[in-house]
PDB file of N, CA and C in Angstrom:
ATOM      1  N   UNK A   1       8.028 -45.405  -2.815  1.00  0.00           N
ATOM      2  CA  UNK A   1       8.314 -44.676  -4.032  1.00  0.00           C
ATOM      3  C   UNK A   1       9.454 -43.701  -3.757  1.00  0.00           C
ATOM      4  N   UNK A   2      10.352 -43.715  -4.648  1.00  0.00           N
ATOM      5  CA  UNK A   2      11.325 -42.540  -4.283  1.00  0.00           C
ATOM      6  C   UNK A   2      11.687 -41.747  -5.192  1.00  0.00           C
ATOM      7  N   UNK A   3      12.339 -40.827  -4.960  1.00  0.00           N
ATOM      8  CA  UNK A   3      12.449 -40.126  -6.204  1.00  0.00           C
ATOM      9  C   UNK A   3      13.891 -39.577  -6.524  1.00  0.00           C
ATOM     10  N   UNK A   4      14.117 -38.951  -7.237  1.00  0.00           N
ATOM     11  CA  UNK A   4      15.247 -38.719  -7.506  1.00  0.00           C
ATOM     12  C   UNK A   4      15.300 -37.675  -7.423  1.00  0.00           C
ATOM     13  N   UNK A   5      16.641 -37.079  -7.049  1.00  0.00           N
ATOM     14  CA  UNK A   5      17.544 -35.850  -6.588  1.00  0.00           C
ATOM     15  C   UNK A   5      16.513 -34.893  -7.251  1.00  0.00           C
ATOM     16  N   UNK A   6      16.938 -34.915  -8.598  1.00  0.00           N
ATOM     17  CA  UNK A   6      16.822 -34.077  -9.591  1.00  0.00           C
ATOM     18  C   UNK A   6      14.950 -33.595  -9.398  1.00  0.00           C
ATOM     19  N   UNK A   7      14.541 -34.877  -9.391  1.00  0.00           N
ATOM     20  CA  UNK A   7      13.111 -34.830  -9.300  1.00  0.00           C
ATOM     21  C   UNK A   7      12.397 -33.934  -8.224  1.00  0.00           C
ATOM     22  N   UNK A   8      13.209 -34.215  -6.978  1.00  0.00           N
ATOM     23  CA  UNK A   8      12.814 -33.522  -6.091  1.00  0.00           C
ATOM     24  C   UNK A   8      13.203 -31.962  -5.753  1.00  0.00           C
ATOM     25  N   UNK A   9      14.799 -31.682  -6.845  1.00  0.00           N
ATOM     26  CA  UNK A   9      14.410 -30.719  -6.499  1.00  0.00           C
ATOM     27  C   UNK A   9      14.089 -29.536  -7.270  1.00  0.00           C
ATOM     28  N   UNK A  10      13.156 -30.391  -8.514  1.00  0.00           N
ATOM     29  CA  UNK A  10      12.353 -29.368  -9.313  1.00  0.00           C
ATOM     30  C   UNK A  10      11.170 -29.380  -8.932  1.00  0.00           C
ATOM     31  N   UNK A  11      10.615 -30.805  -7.697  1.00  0.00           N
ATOM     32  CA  UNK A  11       9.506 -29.920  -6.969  1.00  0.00           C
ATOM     33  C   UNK A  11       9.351 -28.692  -6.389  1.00  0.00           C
ATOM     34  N   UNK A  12      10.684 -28.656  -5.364  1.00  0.00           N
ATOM     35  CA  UNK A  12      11.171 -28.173  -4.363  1.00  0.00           C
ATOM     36  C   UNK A  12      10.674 -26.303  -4.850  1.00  0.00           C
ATOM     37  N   UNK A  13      11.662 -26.650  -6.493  1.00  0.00           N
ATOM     38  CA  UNK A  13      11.943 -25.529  -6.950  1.00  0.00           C
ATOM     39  C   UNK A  13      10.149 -24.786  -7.304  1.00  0.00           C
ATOM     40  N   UNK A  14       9.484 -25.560  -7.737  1.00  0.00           N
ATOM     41  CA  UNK A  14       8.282 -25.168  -8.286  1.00  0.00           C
ATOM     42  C   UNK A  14       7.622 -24.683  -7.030  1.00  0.00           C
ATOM     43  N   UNK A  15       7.612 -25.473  -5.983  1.00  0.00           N
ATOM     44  CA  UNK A  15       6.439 -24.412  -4.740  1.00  0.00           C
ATOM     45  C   UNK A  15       7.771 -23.393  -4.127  1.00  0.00           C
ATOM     46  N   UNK A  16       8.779 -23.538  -4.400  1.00  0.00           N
ATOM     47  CA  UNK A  16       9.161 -21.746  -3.960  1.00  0.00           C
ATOM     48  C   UNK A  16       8.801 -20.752  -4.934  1.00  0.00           C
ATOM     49  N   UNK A  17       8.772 -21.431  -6.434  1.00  0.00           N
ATOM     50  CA  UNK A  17       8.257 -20.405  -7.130  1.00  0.00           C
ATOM     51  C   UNK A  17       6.803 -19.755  -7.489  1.00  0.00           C
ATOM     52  N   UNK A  18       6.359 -20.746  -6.669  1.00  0.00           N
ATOM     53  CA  UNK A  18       4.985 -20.876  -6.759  1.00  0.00           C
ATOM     54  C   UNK A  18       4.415 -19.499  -5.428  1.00  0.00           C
ATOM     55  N   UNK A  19       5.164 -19.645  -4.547  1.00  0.00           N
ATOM     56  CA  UNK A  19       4.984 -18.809  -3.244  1.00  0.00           C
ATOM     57  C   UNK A  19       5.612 -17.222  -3.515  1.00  0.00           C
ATOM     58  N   UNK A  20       6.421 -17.613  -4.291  1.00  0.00           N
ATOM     59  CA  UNK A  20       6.690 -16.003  -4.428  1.00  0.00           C
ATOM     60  C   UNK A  20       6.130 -15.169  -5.449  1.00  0.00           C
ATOM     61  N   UNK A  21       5.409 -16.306  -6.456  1.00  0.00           N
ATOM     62  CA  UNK A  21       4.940 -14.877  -7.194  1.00  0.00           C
ATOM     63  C   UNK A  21       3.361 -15.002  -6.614  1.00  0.00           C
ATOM     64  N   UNK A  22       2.872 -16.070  -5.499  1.00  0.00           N
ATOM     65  CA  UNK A  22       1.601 -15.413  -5.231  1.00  0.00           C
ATOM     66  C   UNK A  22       1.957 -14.388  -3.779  1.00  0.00           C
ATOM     67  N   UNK A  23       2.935 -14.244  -3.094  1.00  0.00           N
ATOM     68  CA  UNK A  23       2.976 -13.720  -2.286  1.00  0.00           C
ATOM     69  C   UNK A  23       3.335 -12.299  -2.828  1.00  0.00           C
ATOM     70  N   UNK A  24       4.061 -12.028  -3.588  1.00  0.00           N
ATOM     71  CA  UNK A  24       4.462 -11.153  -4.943  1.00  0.00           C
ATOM     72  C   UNK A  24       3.022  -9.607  -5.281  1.00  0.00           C
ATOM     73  N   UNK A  25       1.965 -11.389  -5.906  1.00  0.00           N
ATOM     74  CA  UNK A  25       0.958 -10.290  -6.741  1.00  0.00           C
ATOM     75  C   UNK A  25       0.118  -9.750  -5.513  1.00  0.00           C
ATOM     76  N   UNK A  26      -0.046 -10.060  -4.231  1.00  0.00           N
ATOM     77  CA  UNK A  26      -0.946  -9.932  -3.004  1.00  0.00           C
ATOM     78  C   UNK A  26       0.057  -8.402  -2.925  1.00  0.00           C
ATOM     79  N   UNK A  27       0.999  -8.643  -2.857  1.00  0.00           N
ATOM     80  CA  UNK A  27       1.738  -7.564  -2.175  1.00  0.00           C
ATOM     81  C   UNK A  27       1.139  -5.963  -3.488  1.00  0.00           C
ATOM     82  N   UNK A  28       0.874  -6.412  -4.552  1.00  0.00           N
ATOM     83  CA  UNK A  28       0.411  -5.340  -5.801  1.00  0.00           C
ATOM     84  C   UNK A  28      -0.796  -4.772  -5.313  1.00  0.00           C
ATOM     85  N   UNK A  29      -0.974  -3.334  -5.072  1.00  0.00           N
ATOM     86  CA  UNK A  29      -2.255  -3.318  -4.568  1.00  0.00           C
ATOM     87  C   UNK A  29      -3.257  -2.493  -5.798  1.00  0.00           C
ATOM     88  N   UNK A  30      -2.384  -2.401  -6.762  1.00  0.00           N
ATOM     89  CA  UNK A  30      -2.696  -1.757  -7.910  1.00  0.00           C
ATOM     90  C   UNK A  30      -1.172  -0.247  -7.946  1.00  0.00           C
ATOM     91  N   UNK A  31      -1.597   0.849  -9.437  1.00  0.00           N
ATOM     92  CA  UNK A  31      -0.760   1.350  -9.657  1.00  0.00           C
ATOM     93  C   UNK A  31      -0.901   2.578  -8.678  1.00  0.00           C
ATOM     94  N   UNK A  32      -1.966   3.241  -8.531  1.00  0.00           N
ATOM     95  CA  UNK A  32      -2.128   4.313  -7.445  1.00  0.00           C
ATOM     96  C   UNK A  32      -2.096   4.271  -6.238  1.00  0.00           C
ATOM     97  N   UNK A  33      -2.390   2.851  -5.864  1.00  0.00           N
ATOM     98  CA  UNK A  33      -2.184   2.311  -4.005  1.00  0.00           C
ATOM     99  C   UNK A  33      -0.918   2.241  -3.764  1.00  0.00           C
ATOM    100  N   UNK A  34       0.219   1.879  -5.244  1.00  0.00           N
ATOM    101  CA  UNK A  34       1.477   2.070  -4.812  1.00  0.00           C
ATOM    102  C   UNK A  34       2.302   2.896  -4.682  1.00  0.00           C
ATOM    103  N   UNK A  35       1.940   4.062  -6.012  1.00  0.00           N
ATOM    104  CA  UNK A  35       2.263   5.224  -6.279  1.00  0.00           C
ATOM    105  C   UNK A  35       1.452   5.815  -4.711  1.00  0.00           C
ATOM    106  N   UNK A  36       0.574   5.669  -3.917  1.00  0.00           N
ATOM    107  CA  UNK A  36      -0.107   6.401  -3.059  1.00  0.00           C
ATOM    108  C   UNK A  36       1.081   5.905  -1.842  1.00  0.00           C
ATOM    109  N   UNK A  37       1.330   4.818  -1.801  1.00  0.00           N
ATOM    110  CA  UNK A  37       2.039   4.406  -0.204  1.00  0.00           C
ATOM    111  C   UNK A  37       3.573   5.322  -0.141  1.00  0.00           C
ATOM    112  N   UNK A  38       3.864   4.581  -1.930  1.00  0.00           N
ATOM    113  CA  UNK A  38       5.161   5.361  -1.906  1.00  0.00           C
ATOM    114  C   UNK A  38       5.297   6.809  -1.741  1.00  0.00           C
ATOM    115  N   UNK A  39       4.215   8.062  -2.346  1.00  0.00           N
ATOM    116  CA  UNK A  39       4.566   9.431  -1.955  1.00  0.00           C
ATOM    117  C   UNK A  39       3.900   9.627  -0.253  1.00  0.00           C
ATOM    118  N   UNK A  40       3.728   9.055   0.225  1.00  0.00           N
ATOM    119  CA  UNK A  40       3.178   8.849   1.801  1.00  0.00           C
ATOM    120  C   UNK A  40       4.436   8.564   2.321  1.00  0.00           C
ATOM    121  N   UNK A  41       5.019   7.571   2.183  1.00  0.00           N
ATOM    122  CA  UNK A  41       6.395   7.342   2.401  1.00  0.00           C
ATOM    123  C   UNK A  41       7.834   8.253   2.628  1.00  0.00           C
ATOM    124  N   UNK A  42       7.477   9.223   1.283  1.00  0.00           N
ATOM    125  CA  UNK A  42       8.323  10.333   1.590  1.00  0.00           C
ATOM    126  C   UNK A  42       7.813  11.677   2.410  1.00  0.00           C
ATOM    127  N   UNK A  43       6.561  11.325   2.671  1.00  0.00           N
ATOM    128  CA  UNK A  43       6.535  12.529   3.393  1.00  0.00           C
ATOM    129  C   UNK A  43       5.685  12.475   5.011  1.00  0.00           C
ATOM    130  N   UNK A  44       6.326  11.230   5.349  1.00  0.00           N
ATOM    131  CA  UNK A  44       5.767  11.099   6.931  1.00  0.00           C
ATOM    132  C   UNK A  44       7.117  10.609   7.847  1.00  0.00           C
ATOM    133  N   UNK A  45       6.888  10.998   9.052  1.00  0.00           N
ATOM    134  CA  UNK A  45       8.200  10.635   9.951  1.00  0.00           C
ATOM    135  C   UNK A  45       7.944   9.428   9.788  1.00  0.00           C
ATOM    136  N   UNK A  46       9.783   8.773  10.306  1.00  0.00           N
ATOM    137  CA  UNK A  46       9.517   7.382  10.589  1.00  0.00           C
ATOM    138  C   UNK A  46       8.784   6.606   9.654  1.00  0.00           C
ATOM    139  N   UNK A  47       9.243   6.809   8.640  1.00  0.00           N
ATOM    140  CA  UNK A  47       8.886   5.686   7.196  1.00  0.00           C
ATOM    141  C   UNK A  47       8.983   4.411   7.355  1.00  0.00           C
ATOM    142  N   UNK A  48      10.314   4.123   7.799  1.00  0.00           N
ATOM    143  CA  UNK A  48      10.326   2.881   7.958  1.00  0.00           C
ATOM    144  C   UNK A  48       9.153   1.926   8.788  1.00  0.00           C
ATOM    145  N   UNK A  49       9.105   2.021   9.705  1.00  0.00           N
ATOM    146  CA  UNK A  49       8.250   1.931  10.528  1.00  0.00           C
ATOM    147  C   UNK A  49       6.751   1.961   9.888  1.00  0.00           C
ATOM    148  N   UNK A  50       6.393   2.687   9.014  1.00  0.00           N
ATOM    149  CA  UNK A  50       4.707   2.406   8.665  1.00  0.00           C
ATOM    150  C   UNK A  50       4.089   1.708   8.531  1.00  0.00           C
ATOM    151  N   UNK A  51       3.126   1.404   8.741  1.00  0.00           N
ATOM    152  CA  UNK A  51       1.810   0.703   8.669  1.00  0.00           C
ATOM    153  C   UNK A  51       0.629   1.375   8.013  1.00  0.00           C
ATOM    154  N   UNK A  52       0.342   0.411   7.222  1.00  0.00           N
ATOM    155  CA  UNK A  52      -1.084   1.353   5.916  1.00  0.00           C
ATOM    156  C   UNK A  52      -2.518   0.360   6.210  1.00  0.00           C
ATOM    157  N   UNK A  53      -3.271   1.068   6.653  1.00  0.00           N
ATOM    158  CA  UNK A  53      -4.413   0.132   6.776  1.00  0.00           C
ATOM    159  C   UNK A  53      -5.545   1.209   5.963  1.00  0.00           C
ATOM    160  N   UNK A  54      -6.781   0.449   5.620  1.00  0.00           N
ATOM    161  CA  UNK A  54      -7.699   1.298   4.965  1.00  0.00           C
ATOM    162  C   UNK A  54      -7.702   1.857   3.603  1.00  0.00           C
ATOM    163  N   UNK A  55      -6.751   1.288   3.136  1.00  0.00           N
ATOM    164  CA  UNK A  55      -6.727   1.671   1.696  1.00  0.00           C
ATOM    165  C   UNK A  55      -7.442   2.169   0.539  1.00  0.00           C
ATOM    166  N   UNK A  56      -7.733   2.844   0.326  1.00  0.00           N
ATOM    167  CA  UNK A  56      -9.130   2.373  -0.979  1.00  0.00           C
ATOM    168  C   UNK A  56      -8.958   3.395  -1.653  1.00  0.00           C
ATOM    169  N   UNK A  57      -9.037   3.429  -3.107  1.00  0.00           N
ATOM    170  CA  UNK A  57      -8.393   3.839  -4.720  1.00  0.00           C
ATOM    171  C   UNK A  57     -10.042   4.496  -4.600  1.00  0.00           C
ATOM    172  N   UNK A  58     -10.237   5.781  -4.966  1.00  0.00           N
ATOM    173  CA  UNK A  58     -11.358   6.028  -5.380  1.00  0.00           C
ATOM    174  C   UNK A  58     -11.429   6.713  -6.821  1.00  0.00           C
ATOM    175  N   UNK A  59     -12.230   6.337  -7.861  1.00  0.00           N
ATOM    176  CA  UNK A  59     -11.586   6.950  -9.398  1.00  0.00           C
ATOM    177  C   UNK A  59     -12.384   8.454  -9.755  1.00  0.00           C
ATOM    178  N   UNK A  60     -11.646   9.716  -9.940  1.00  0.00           N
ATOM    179  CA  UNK A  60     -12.252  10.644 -10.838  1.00  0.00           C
ATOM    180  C   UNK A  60     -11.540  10.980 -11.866  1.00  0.00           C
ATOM    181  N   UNK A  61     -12.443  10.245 -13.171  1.00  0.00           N
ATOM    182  CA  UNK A  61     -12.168  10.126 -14.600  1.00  0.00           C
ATOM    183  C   UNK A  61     -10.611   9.291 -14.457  1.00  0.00           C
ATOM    184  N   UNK A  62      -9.472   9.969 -14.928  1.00  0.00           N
ATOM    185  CA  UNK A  62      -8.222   9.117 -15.296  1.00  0.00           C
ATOM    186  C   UNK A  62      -7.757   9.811 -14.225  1.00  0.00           C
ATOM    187  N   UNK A  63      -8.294  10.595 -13.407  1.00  0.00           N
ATOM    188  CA  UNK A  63      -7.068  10.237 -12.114  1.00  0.00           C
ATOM    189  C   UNK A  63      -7.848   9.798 -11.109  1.00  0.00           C
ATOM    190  N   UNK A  64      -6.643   9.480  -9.466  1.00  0.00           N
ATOM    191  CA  UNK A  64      -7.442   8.253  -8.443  1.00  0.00           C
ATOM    192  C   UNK A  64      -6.677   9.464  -6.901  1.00  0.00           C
ATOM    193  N   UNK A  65      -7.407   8.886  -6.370  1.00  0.00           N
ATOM    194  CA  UNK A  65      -7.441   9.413  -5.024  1.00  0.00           C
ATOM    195  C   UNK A  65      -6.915   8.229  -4.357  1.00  0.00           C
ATOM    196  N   UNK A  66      -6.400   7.848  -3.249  1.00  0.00           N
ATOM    197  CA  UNK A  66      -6.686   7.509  -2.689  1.00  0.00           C
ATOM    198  C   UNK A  66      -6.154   7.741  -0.884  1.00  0.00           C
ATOM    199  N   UNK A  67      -7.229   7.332   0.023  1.00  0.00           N
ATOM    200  CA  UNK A  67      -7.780   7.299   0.560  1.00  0.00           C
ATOM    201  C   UNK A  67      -6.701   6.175   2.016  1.00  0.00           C
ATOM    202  N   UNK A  68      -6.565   7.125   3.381  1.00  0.00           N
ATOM    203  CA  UNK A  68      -6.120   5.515   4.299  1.00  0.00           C
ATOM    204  C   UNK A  68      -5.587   6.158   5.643  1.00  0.00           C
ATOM    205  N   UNK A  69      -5.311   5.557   5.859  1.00  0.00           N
ATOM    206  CA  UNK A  69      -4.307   5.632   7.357  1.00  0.00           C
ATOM    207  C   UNK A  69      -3.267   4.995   7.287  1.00  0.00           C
ATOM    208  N   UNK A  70      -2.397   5.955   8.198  1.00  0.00           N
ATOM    209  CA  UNK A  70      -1.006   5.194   8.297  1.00  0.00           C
ATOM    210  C   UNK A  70      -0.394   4.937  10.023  1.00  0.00           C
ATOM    211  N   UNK A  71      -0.110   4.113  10.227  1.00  0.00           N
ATOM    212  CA  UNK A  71       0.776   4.335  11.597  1.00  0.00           C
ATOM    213  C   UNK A  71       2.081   4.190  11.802  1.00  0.00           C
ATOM    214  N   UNK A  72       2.950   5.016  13.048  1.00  0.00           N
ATOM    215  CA  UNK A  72       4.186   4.877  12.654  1.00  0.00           C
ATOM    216  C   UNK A  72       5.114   4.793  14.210  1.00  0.00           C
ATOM    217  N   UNK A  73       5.781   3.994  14.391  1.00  0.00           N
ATOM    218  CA  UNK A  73       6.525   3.675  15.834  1.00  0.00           C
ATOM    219  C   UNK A  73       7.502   4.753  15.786  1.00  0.00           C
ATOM    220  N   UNK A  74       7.361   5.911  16.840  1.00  0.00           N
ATOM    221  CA  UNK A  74       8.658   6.310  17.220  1.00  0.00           C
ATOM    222  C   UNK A  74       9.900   6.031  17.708  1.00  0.00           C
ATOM    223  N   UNK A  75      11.296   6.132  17.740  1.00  0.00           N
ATOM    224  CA  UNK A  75      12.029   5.859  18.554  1.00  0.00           C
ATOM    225  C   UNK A  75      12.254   5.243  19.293  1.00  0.00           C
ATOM    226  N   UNK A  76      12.205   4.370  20.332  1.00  0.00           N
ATOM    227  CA  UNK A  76      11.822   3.667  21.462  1.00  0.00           C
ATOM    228  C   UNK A  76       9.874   3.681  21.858  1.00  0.00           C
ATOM    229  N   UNK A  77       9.557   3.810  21.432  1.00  0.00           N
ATOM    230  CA  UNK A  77       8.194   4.276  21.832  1.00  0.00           C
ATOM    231  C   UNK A  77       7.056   3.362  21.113  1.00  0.00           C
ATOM    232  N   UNK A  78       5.817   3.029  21.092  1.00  0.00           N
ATOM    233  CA  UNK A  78       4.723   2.332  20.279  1.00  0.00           C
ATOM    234  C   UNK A  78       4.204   2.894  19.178  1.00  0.00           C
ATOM    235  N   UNK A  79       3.441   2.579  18.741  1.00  0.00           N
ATOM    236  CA  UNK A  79       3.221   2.493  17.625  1.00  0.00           C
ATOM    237  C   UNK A  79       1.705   3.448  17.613  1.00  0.00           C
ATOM    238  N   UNK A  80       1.634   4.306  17.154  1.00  0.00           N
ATOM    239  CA  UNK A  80       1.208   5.752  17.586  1.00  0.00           C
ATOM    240  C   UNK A  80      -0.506   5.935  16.808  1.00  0.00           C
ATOM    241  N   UNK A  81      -1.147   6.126  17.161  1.00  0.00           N
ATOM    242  CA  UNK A  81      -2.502   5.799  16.668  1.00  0.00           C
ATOM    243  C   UNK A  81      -2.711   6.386  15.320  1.00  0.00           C
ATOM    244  N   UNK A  82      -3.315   5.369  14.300  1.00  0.00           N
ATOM    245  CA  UNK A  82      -3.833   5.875  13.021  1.00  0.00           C
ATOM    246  C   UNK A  82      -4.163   6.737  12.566  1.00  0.00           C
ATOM    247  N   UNK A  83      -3.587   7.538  11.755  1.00  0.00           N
ATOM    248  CA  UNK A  83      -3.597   9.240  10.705  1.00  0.00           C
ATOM    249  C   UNK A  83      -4.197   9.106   9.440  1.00  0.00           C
ATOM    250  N   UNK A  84      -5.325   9.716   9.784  1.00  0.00           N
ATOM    251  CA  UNK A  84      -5.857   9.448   7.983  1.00  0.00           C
ATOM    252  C   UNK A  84      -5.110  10.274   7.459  1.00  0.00           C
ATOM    253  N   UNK A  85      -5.085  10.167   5.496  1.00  0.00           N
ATOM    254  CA  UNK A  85      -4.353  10.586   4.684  1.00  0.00           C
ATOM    255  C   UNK A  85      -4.937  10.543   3.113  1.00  0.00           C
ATOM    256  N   UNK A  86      -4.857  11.437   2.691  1.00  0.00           N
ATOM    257  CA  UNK A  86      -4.845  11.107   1.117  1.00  0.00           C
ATOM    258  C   UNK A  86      -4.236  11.546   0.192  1.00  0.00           C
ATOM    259  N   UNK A  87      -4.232  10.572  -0.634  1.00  0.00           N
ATOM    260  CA  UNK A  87      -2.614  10.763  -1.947  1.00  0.00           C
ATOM    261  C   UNK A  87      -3.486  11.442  -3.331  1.00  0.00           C
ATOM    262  N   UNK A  88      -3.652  12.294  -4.318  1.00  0.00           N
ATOM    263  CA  UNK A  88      -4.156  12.857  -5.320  1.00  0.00           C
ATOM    264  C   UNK A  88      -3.091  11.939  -6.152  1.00  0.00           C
ATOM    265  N   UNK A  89      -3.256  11.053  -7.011  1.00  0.00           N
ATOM    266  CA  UNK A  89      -2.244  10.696  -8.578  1.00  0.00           C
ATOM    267  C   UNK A  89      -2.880  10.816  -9.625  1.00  0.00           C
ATOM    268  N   UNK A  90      -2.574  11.673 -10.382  1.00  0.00           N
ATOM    269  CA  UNK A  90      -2.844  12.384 -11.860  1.00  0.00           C
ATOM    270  C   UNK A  90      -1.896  11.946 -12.486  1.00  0.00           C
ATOM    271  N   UNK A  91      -2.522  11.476 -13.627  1.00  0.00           N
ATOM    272  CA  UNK A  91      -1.306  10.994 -14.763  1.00  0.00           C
ATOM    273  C   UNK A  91      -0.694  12.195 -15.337  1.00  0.00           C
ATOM    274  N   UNK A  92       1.159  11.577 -15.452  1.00  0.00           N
ATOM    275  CA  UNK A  92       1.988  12.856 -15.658  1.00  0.00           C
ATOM    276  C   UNK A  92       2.199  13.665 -14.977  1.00  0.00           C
ATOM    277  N   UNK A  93       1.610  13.898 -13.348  1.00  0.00           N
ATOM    278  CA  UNK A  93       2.371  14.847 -12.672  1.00  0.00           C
ATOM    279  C   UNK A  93       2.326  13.646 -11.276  1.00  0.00           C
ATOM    280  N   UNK A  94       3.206  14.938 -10.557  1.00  0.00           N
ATOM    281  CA  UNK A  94       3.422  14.173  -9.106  1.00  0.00           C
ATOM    282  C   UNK A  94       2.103  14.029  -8.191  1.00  0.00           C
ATOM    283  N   UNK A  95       2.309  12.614  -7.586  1.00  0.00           N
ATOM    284  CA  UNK A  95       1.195  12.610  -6.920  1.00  0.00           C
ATOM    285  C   UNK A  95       1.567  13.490  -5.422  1.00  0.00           C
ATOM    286  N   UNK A  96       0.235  13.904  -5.034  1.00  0.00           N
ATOM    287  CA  UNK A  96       0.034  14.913  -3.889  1.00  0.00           C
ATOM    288  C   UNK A  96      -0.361  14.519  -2.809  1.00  0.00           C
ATOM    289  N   UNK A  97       0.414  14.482  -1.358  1.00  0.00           N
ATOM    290  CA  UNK A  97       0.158  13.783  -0.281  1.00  0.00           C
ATOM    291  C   UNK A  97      -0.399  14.676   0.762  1.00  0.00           C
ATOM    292  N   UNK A  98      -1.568  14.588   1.177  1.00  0.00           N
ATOM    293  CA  UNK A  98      -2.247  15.323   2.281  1.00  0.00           C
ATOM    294  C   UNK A  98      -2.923  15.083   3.615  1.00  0.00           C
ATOM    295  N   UNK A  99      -2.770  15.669   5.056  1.00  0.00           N
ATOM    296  CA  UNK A  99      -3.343  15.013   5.924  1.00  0.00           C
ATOM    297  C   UNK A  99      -4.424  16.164   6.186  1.00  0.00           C
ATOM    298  N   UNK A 100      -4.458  17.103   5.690  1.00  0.00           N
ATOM    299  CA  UNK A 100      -5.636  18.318   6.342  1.00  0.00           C
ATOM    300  C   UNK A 100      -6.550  17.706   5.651  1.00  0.00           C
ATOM    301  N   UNK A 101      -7.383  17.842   6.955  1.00  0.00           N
ATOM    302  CA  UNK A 101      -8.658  17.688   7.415  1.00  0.00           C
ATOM    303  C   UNK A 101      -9.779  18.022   6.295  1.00  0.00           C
ATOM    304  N   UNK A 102      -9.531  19.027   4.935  1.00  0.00           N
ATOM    305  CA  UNK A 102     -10.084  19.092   4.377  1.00  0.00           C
ATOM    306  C   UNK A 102     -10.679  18.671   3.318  1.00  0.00           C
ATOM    307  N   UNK A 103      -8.817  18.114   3.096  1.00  0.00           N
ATOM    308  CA  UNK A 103      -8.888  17.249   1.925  1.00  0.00           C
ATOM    309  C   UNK A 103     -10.018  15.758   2.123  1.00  0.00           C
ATOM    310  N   UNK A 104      -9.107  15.330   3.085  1.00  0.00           N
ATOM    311  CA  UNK A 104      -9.941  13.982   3.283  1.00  0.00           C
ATOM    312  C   UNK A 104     -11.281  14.365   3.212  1.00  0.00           C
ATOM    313  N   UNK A 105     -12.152  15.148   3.945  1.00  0.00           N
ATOM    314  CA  UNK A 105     -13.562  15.321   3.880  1.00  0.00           C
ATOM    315  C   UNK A 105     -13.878  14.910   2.067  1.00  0.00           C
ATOM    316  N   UNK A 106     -13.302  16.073   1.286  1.00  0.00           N
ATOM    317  CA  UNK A 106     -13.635  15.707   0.298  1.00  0.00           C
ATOM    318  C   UNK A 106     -13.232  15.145  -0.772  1.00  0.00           C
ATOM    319  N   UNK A 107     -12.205  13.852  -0.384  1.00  0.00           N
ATOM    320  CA  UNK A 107     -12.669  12.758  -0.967  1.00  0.00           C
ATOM    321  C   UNK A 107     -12.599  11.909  -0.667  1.00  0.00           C
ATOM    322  N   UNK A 108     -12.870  11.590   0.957  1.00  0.00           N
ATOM    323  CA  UNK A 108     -12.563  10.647   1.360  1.00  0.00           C
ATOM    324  C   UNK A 108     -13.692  10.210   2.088  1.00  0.00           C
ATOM    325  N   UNK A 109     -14.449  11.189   2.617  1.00  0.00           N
ATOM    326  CA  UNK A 109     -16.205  10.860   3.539  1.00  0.00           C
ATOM    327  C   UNK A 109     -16.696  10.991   2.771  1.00  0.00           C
ATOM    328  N   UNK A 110     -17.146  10.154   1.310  1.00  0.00           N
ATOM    329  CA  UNK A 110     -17.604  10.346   0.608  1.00  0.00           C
ATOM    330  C   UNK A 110     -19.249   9.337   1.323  1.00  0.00           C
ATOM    331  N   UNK A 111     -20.197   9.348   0.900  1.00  0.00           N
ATOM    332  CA  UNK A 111     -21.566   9.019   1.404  1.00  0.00           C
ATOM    333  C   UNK A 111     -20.968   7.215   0.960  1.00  0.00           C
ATOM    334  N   UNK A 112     -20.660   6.332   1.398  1.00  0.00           N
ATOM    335  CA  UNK A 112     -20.856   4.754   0.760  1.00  0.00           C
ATOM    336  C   UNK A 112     -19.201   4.600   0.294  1.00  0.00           C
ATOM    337  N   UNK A 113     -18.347   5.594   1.244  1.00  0.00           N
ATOM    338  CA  UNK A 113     -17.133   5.569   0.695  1.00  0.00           C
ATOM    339  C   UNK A 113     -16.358   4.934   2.050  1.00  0.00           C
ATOM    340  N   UNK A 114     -16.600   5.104   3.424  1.00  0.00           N
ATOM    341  CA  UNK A 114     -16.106   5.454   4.406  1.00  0.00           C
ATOM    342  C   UNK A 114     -16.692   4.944   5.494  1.00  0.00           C
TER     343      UNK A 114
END
């Protein structure tokens, strides 16, 4: 069976398009996990470099917390052990990026949270 040019390469075309928008929506982790990575982003050394593990959106009323660790390679150097963190996003204002110790306690060791 063979196929033709054309034929093949609107297969071709369909599983690249097929791969990028599922590789696409995986990459969406919702609106506050992104809004959360991105103000994390601006305010940790060595951005580029990050790594986000632990994620998790926790909801009070219409605004979200969330909740994670980040890691980040220095200079020549490895990749530096996991920093918890949490992002406050309230609709209409800026979201708020924090690593003290306090914050996280409360809202992040939450009992079935952590």
């Amino acid at each position: 069976m063979r196929l033709s040019n054309s034929k093949l390469f609107a297969a071709v075309l369909a599983l690249v398009l097929v791969w990028v928008i599922f590789t696409q929506v995986r990459m969406l982790d919702g609106k506050a996990v992104d809004t959360a990575k991105a103000t994390a982003l601006k305010n940790i050394e060595y951005p580029e470099t990050a790594k986000f593990e632990n994620l998790q959106e926790v909801k009070h009323g219409d605004d979200s917390v969330v909740c994670g660790e980040y890691s980040v390679k220095p200079e020549g150097g490895d990749y530096a052990p996991a920093k918890p963190f949490v992002v406050e996003v309230r609709e209409g204002e800026d979201a708020r990026f924090s690593e003290l110790a306090e914050d996280i306690a409360q809202y992040c060791n939450l009992p079935g949270k952590r």
